[in-house]
N, C-alpha and C. Protein backbone atom coordinates (compact mmCIF):
# COMPACT_ATOMS: atom_id res chain seq x y z
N UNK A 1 -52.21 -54.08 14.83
CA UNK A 1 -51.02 -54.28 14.03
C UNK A 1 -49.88 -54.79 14.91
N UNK A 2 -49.23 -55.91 14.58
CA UNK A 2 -48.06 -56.49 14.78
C UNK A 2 -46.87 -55.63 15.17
N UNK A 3 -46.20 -55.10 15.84
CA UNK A 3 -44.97 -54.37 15.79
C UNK A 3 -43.88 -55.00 15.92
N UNK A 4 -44.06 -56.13 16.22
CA UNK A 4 -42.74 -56.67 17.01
C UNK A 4 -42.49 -58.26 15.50
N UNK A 5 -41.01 -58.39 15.66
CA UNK A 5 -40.80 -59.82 14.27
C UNK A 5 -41.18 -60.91 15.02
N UNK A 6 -41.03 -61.76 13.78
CA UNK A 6 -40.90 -63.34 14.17
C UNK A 6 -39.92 -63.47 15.31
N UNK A 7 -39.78 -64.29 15.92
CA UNK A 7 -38.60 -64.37 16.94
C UNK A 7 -37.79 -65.80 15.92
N UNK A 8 -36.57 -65.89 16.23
CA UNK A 8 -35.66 -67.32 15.56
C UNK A 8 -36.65 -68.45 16.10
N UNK A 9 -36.04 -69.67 16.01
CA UNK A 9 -34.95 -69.93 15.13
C UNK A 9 -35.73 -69.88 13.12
N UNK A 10 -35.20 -69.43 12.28
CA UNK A 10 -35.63 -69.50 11.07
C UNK A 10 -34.69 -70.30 10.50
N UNK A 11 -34.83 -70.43 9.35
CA UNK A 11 -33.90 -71.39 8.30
C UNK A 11 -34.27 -71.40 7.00
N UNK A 12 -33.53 -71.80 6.06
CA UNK A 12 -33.34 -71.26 4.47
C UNK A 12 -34.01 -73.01 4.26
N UNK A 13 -35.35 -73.17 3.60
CA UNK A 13 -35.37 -74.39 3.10
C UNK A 13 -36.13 -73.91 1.87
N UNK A 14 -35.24 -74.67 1.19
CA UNK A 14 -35.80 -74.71 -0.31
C UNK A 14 -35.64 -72.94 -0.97
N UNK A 15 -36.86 -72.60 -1.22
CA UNK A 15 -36.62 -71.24 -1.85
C UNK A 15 -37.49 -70.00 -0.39
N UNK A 16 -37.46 -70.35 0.24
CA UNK A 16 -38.69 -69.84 1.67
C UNK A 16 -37.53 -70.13 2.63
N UNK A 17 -37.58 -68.82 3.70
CA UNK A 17 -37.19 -68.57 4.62
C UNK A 17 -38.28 -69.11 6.29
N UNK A 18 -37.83 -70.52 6.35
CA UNK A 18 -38.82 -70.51 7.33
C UNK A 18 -38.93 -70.30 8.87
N UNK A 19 -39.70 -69.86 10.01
CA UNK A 19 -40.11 -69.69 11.06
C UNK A 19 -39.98 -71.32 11.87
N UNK A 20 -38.97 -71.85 12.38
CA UNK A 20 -38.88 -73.49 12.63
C UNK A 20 -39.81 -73.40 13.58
N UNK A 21 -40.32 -72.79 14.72
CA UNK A 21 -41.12 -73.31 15.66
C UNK A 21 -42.23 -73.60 15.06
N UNK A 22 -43.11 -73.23 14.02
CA UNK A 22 -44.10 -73.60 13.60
C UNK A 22 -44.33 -74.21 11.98
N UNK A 23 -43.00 -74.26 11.57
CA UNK A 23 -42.82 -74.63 9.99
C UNK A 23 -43.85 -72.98 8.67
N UNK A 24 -43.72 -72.11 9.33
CA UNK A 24 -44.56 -71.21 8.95
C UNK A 24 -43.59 -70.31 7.96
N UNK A 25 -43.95 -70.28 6.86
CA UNK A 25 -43.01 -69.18 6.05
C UNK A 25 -43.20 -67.81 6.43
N UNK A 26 -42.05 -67.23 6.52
CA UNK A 26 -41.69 -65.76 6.74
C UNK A 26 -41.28 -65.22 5.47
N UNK A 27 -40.95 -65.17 4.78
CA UNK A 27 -41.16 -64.66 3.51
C UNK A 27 -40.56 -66.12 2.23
N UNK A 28 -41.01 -65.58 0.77
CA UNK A 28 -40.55 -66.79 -0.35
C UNK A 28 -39.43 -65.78 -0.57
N UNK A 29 -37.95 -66.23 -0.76
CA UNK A 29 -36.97 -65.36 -1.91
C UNK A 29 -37.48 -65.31 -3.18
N UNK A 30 -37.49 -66.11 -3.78
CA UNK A 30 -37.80 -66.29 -5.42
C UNK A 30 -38.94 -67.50 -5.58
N UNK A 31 -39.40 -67.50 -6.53
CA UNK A 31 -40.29 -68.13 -7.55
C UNK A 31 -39.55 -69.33 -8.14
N UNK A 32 -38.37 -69.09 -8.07
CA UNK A 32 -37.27 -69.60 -9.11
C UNK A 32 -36.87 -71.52 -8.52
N UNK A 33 -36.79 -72.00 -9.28
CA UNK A 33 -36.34 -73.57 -8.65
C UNK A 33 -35.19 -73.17 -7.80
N UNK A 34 -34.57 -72.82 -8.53
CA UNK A 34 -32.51 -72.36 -8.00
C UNK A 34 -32.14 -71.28 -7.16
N UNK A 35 -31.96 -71.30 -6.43
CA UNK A 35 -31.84 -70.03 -5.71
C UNK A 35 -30.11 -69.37 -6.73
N UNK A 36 -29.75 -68.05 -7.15
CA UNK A 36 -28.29 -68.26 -7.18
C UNK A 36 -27.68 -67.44 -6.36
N UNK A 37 -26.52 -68.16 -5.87
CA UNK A 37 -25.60 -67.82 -5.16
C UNK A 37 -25.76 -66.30 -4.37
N UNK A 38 -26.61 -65.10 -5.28
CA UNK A 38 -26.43 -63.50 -3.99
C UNK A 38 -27.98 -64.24 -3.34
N UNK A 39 -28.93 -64.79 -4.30
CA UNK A 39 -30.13 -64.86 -3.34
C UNK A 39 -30.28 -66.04 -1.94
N UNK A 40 -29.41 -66.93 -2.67
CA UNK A 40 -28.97 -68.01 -1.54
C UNK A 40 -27.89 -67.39 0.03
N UNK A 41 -27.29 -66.14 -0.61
CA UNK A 41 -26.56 -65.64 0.44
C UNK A 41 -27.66 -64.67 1.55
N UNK A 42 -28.20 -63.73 0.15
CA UNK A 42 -29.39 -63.12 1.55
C UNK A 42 -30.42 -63.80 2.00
N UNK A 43 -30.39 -64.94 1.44
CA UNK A 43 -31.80 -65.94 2.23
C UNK A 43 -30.66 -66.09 3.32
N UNK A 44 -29.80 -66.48 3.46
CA UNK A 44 -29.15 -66.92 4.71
C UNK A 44 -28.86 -66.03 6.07
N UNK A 45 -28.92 -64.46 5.14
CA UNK A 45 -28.82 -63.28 5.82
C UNK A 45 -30.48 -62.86 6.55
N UNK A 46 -31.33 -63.15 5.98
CA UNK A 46 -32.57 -62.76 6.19
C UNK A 46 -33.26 -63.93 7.35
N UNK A 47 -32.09 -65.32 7.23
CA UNK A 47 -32.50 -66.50 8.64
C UNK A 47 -31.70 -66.06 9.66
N UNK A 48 -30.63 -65.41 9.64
CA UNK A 48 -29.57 -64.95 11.31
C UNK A 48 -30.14 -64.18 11.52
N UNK A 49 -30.96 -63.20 10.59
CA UNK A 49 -31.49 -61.54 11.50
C UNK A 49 -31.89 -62.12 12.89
N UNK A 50 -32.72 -63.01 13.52
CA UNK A 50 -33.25 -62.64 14.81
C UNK A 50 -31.80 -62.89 15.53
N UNK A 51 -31.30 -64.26 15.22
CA UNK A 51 -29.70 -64.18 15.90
C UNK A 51 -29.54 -63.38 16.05
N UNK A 52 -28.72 -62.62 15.07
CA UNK A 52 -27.21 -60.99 14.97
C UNK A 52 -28.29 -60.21 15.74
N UNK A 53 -29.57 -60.06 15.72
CA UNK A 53 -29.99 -59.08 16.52
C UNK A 53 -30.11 -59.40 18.00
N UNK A 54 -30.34 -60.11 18.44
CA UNK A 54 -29.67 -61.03 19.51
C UNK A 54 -29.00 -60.93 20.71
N UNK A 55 -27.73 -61.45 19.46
CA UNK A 55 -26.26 -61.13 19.98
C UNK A 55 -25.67 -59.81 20.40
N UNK A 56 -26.12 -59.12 19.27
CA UNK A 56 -25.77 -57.62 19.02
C UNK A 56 -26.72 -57.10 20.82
N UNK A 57 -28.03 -57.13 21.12
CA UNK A 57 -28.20 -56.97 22.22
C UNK A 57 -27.53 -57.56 23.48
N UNK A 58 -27.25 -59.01 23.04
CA UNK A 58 -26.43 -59.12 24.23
C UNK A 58 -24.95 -58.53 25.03
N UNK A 59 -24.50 -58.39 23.94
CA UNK A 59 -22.91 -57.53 23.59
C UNK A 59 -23.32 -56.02 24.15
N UNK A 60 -24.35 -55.62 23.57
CA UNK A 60 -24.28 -54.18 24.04
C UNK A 60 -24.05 -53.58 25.42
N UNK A 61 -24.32 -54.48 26.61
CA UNK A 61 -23.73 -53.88 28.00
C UNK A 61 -22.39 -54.13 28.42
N UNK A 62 -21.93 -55.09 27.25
CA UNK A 62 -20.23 -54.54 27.51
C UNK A 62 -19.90 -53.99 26.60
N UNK A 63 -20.24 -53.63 26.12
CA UNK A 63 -19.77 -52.08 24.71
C UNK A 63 -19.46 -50.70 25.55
N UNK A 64 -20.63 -50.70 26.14
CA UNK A 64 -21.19 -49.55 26.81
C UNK A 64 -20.27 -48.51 27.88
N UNK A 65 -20.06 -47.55 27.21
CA UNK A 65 -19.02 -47.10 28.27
C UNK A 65 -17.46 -47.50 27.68
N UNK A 66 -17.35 -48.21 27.32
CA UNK A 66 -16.17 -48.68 27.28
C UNK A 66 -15.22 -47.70 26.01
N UNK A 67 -13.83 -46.60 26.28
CA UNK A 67 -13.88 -45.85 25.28
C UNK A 67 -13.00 -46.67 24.18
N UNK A 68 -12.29 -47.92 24.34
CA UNK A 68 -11.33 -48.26 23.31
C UNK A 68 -13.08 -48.94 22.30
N UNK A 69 -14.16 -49.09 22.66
CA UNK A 69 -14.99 -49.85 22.02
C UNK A 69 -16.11 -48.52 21.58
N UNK A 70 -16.42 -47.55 21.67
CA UNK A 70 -17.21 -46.63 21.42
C UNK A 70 -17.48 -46.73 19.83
N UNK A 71 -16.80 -46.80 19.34
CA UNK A 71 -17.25 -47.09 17.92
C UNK A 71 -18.30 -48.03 17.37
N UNK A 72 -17.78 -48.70 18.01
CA UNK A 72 -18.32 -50.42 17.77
C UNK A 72 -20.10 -50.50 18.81
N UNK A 73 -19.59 -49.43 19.78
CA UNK A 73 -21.08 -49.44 20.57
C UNK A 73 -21.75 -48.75 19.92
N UNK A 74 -21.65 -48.17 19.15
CA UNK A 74 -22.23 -46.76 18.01
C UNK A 74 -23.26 -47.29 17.21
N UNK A 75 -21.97 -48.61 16.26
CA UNK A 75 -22.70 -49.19 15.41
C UNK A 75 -23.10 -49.98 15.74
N UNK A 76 -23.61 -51.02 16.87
CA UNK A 76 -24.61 -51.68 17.30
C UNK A 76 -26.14 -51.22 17.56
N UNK A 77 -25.93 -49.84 18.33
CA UNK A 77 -26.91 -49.10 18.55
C UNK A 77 -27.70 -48.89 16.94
N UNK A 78 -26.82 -48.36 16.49
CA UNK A 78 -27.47 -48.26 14.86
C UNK A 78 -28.02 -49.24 14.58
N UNK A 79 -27.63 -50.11 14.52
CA UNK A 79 -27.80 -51.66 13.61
C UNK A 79 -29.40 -52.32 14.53
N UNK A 80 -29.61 -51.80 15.91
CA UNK A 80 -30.37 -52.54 16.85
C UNK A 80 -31.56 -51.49 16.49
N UNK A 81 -30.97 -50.21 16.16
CA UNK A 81 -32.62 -49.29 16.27
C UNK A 81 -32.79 -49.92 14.40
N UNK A 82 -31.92 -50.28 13.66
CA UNK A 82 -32.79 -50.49 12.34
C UNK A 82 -33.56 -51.54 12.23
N UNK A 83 -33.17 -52.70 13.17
CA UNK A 83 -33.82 -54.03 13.08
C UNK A 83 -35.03 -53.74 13.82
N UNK A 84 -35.39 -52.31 14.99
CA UNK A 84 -36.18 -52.76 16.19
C UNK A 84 -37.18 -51.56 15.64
N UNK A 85 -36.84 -50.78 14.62
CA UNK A 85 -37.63 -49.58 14.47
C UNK A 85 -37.23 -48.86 15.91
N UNK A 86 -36.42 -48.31 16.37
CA UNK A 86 -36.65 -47.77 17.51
C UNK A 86 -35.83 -46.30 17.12
């Protein structure tokens, strides 16, 4: 079994969220010709996940420690164990 995601870059084409290094779909949103507007927003949300998760790791060793930012290192940590299962 797989544990680990797709890695980026992905992208919203058509109604499919795709995997660009290999043109490989990672999941369909809808069935639907049209995407509307909330499903067109989380298709867009569901192509940055490997980004924001990413970033969010990269950011985290200057979070760290830091007390005017403790909050913000809190919710990264959160946000990194939900994307990583960890």
């Amino acid at each position: 079994m797989n544990t680990t995601h797709t890695p980026g870059p992905w992208a919203v084409i058509g109604t499919e969220v795709r995997w660009l290094a290999d043109d490989e779909t990672v999941t369909t949103i809808t069935e639907l010709e049209d995407l509307t507007p909330r499903q067109a927003a989380n298709a867009r949300l569901i192509a940055a996940a490997p980004d924001l998760l990413a970033a969010l790791q990269a950011v985290l060793p200057y979070l760290k420690g830091t007390e005017s930012f403790a909050a913000q290192e809190a919710q990264a940590r959160v946000a990194i164990a939900k994307a990583t299962g960890a």
